[in-house]
N, C-alpha and C. Protein backbone atom coordinates (compact mmCIF):
# COMPACT_ATOMS: atom_id res chain seq x y z
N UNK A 1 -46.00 -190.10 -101.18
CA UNK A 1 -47.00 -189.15 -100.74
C UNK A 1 -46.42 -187.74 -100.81
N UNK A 2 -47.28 -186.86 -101.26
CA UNK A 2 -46.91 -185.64 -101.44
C UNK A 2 -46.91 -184.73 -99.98
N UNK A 3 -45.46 -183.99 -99.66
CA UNK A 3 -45.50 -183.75 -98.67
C UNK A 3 -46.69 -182.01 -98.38
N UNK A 4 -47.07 -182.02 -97.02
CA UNK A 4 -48.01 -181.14 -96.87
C UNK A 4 -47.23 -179.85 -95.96
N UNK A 5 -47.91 -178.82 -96.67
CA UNK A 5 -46.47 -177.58 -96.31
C UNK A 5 -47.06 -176.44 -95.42
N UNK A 6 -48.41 -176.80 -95.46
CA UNK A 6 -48.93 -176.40 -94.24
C UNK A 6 -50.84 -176.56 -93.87
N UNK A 7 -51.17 -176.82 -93.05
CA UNK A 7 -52.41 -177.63 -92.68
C UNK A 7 -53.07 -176.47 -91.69
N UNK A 8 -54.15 -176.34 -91.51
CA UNK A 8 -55.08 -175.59 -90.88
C UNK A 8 -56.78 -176.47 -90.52
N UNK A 9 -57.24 -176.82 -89.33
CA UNK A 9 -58.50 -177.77 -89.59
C UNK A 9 -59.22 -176.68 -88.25
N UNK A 10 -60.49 -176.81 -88.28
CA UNK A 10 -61.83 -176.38 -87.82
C UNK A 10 -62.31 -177.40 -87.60
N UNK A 11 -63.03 -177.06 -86.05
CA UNK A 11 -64.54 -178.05 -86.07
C UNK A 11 -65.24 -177.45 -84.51
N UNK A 12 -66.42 -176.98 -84.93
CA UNK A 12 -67.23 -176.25 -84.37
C UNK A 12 -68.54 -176.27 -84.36
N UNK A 13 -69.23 -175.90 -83.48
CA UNK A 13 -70.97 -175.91 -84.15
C UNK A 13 -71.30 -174.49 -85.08
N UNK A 14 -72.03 -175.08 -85.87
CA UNK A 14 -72.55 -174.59 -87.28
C UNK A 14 -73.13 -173.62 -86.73
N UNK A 15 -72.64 -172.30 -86.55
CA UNK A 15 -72.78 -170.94 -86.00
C UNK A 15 -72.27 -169.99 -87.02
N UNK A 16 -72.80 -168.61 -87.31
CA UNK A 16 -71.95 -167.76 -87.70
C UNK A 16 -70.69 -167.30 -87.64
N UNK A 17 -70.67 -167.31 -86.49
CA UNK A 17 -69.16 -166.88 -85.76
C UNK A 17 -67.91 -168.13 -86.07
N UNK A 18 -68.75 -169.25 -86.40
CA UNK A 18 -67.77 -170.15 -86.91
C UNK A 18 -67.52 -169.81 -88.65
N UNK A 19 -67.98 -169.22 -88.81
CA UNK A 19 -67.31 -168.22 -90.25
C UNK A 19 -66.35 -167.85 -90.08
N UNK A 20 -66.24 -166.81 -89.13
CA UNK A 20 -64.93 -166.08 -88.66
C UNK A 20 -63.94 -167.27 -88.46
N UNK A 21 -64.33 -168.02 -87.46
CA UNK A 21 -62.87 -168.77 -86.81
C UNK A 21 -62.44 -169.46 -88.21
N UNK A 22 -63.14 -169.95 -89.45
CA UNK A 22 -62.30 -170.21 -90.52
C UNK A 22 -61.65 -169.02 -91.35
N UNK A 23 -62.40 -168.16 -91.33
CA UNK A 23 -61.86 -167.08 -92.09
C UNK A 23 -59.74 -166.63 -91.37
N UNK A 24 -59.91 -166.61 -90.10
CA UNK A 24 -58.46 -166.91 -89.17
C UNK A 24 -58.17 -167.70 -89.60
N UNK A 25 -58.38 -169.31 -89.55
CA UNK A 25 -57.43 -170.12 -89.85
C UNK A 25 -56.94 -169.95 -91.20
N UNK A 26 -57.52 -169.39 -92.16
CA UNK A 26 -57.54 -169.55 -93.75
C UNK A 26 -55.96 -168.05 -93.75
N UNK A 27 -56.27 -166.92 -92.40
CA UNK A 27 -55.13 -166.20 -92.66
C UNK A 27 -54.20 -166.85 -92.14
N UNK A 28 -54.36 -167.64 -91.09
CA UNK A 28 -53.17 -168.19 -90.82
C UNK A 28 -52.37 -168.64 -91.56
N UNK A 29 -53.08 -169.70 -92.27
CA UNK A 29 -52.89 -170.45 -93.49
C UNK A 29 -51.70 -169.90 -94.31
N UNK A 30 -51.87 -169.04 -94.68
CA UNK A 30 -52.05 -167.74 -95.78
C UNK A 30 -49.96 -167.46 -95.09
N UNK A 31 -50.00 -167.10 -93.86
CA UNK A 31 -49.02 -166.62 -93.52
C UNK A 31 -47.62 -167.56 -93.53
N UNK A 32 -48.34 -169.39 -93.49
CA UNK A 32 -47.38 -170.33 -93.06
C UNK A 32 -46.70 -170.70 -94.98
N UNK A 33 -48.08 -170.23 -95.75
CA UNK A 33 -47.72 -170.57 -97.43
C UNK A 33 -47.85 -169.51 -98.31
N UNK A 34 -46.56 -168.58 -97.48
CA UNK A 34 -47.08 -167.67 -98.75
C UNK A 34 -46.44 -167.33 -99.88
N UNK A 35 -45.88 -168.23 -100.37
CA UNK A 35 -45.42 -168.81 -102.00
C UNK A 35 -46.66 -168.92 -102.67
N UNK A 36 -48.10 -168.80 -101.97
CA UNK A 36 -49.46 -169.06 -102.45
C UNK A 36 -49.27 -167.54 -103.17
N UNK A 37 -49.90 -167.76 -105.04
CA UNK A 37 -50.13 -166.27 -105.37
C UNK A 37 -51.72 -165.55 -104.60
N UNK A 38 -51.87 -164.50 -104.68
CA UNK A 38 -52.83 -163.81 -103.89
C UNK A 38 -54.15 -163.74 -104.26
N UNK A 39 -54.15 -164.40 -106.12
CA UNK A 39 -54.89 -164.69 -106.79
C UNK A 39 -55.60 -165.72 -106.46
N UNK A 40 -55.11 -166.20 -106.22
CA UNK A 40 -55.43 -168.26 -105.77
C UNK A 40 -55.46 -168.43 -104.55
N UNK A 41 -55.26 -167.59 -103.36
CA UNK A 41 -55.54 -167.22 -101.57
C UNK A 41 -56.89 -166.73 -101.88
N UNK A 42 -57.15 -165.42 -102.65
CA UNK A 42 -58.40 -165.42 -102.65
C UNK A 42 -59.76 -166.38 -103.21
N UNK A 43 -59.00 -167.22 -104.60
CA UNK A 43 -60.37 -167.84 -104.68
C UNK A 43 -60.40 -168.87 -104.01
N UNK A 44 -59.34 -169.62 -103.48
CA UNK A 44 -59.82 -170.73 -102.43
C UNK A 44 -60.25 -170.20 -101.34
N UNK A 45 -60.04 -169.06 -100.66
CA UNK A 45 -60.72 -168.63 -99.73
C UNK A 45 -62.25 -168.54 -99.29
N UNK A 46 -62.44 -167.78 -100.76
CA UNK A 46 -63.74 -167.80 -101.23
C UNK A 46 -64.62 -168.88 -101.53
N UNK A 47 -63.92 -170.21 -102.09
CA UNK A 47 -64.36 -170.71 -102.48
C UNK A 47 -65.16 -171.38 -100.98
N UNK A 48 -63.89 -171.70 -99.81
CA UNK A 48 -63.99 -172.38 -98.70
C UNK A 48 -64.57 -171.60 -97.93
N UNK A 49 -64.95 -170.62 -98.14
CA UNK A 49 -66.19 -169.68 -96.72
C UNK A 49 -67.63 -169.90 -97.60
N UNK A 50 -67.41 -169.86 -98.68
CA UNK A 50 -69.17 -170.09 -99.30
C UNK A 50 -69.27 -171.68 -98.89
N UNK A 51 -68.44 -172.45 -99.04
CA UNK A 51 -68.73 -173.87 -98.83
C UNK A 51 -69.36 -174.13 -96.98
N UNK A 52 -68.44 -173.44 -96.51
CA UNK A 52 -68.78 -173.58 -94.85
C UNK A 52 -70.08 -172.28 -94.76
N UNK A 53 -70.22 -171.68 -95.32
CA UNK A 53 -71.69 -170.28 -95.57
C UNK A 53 -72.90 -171.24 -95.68
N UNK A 54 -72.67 -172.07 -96.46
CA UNK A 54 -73.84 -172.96 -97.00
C UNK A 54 -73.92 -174.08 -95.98
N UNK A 55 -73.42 -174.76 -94.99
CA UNK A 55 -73.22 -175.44 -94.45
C UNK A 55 -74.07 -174.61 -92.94
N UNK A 56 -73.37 -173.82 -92.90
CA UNK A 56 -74.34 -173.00 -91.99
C UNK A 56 -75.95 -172.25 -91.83
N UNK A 57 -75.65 -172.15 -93.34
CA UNK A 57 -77.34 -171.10 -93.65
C UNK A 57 -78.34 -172.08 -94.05
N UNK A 58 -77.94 -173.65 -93.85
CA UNK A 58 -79.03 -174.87 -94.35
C UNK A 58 -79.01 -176.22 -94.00
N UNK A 59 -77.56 -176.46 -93.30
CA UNK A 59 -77.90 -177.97 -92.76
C UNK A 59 -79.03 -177.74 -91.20
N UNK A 60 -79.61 -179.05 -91.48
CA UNK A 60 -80.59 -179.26 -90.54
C UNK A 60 -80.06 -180.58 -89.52
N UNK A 61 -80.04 -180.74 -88.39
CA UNK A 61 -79.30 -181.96 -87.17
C UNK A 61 -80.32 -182.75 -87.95
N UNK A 62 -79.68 -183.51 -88.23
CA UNK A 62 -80.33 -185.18 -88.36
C UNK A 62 -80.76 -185.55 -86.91
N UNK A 63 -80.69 -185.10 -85.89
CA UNK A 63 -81.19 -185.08 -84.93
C UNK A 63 -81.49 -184.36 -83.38
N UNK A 64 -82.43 -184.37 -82.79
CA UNK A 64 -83.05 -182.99 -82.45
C UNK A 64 -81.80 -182.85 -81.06
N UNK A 65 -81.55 -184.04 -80.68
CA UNK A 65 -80.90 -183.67 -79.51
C UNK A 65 -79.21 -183.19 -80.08
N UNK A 66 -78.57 -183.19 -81.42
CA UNK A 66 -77.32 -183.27 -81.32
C UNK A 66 -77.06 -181.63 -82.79
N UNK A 67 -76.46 -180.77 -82.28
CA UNK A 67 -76.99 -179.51 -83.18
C UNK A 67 -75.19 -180.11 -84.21
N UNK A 68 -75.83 -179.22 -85.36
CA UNK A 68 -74.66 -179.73 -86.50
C UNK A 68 -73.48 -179.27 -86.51
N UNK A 69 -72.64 -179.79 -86.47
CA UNK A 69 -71.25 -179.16 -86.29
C UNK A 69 -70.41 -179.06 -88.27
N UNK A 70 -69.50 -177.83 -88.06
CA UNK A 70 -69.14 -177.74 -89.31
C UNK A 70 -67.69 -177.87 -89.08
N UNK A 71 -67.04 -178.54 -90.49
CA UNK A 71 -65.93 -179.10 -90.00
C UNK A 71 -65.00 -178.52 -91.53
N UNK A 72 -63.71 -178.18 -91.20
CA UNK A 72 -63.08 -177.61 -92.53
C UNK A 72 -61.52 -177.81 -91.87
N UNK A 73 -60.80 -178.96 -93.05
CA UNK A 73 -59.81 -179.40 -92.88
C UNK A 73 -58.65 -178.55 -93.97
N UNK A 74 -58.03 -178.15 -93.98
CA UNK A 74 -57.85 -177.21 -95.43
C UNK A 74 -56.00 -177.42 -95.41
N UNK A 75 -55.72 -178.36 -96.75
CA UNK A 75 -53.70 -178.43 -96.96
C UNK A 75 -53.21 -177.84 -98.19
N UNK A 76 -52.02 -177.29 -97.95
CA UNK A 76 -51.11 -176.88 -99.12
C UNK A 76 -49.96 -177.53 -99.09
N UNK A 77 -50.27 -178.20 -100.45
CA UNK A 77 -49.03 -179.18 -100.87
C UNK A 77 -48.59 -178.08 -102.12
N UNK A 78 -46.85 -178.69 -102.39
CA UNK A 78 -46.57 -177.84 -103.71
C UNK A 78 -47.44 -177.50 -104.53
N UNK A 79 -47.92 -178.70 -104.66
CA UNK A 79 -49.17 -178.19 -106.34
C UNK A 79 -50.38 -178.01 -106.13
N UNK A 80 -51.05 -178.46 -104.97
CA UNK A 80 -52.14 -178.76 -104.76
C UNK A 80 -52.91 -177.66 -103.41
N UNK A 81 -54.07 -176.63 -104.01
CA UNK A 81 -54.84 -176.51 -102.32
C UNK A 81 -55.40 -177.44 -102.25
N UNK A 82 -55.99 -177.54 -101.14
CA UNK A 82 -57.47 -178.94 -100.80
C UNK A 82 -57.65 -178.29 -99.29
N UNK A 83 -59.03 -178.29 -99.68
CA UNK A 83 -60.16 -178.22 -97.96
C UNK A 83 -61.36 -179.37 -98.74
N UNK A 84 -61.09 -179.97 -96.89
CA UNK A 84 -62.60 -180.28 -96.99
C UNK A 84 -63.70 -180.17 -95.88
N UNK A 85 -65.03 -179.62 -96.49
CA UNK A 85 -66.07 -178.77 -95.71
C UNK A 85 -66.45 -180.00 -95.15
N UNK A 86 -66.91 -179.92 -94.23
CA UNK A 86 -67.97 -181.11 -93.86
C UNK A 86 -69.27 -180.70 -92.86
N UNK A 87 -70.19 -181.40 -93.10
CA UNK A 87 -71.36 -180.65 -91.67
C UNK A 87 -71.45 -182.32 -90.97
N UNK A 88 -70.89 -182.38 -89.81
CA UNK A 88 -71.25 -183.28 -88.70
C UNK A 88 -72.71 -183.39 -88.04
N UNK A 89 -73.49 -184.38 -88.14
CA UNK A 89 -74.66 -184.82 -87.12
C UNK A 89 -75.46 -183.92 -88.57
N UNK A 90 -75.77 -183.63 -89.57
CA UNK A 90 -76.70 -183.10 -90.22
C UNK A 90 -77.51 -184.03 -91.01
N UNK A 91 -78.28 -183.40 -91.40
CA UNK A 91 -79.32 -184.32 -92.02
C UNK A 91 -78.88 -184.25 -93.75
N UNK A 92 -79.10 -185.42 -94.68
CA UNK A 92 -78.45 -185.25 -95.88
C UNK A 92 -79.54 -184.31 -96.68
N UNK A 93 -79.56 -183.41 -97.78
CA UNK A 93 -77.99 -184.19 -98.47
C UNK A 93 -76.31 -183.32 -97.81
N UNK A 94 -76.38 -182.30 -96.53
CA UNK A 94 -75.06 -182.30 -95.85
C UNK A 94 -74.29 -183.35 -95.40
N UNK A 95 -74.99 -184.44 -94.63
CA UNK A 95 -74.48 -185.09 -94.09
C UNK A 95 -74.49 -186.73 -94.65
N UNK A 96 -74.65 -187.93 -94.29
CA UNK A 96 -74.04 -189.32 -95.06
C UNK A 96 -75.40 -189.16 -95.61
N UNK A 97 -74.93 -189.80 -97.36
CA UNK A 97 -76.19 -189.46 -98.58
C UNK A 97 -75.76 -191.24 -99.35
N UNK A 98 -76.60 -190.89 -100.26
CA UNK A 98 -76.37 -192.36 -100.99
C UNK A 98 -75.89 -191.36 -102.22
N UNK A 99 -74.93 -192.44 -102.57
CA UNK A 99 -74.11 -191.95 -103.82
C UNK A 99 -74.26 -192.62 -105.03
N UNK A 100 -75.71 -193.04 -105.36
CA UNK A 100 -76.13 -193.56 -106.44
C UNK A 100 -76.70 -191.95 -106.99
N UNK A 101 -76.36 -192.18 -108.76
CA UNK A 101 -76.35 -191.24 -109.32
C UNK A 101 -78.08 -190.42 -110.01
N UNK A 102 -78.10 -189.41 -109.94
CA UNK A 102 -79.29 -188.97 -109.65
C UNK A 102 -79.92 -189.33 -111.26
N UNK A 103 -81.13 -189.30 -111.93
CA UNK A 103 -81.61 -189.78 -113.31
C UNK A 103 -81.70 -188.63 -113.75
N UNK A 104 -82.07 -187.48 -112.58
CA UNK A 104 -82.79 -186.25 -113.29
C UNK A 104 -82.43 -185.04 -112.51
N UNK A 105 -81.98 -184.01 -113.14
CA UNK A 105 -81.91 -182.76 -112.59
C UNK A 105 -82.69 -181.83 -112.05
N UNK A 106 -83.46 -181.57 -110.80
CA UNK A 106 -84.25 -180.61 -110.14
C UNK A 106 -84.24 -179.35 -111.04
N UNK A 107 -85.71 -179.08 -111.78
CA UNK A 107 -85.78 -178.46 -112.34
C UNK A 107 -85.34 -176.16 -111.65
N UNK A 108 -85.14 -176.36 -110.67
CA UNK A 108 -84.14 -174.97 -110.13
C UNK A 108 -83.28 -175.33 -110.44
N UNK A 109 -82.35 -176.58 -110.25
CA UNK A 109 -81.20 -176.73 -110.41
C UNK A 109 -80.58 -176.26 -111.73
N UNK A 110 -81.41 -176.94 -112.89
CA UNK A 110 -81.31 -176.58 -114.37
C UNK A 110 -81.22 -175.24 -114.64
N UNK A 111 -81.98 -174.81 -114.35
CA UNK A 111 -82.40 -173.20 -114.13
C UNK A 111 -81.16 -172.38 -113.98
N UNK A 112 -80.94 -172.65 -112.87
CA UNK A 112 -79.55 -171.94 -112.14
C UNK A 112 -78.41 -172.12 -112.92
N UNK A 113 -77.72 -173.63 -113.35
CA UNK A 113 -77.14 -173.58 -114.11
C UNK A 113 -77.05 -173.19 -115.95
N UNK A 114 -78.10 -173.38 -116.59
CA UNK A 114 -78.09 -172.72 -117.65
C UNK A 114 -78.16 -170.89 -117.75
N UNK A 115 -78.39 -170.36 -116.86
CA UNK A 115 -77.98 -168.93 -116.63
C UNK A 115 -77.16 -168.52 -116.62
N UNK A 116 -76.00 -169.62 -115.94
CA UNK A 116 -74.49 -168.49 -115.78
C UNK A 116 -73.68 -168.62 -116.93
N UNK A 117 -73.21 -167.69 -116.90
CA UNK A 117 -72.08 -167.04 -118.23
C UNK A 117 -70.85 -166.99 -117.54
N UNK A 118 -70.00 -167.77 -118.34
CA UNK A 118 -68.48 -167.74 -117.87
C UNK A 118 -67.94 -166.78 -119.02
């Protein structure tokens, strides 16, 4: 197993302000690995606040009495970043989905992706 050189995890209700408290852990992060180039701090950063952004600006509680909690586990191994976003108590497709594969692409979806230019 590849050893982990420094770990940072969240779990909160799906609030704005729970933006911030990852955005901290992500500097923390930042301070315990910073052999990380500044290039690659920022786009995982980025990558992991739009992931928890979206988690916030659209999961719905799968149920009325239990509000959604957002959850962001985030490790730096030598080679490897890894977070993972999660929304707790939400309704899918945030939360448990069936992982049979879809036939057809939502025609926004198409949309959206044939637009962007790399």
């Amino acid at each position: 197993m590849t050893e982990v050189l420094a770990r940072r995890t969240f779990r909160g209700l799906s609030a704005a302000e729970s933006i911030d408290s990852v955005h901290n852990e992500l500097d923390k992060l930042w301070e315990d690995a910073p052999f990380v180039q500044a290039m690659d701090q920022m786009t995982f950063t980025t990558a992991v606040i739009e992931s928890a952004s979206n988690i916030v600006q659209h999961a719905q509680p799968a149920k009325a009495q239990k509000p959604v909690e957002l959850g962001v586990d985030i490790s730096v191994q030598p080679t490897l970043l890894q977070a993972r976003v999660s929304a707790f108590y939400a309704k899918p497709p945030f939360g448990p989905w069936n992982r049979e594969p879809r036939t057809t692409i939502p025609s926004q979806a198409a949309a959206w992706r044939s637009s962007r230019r790399w």
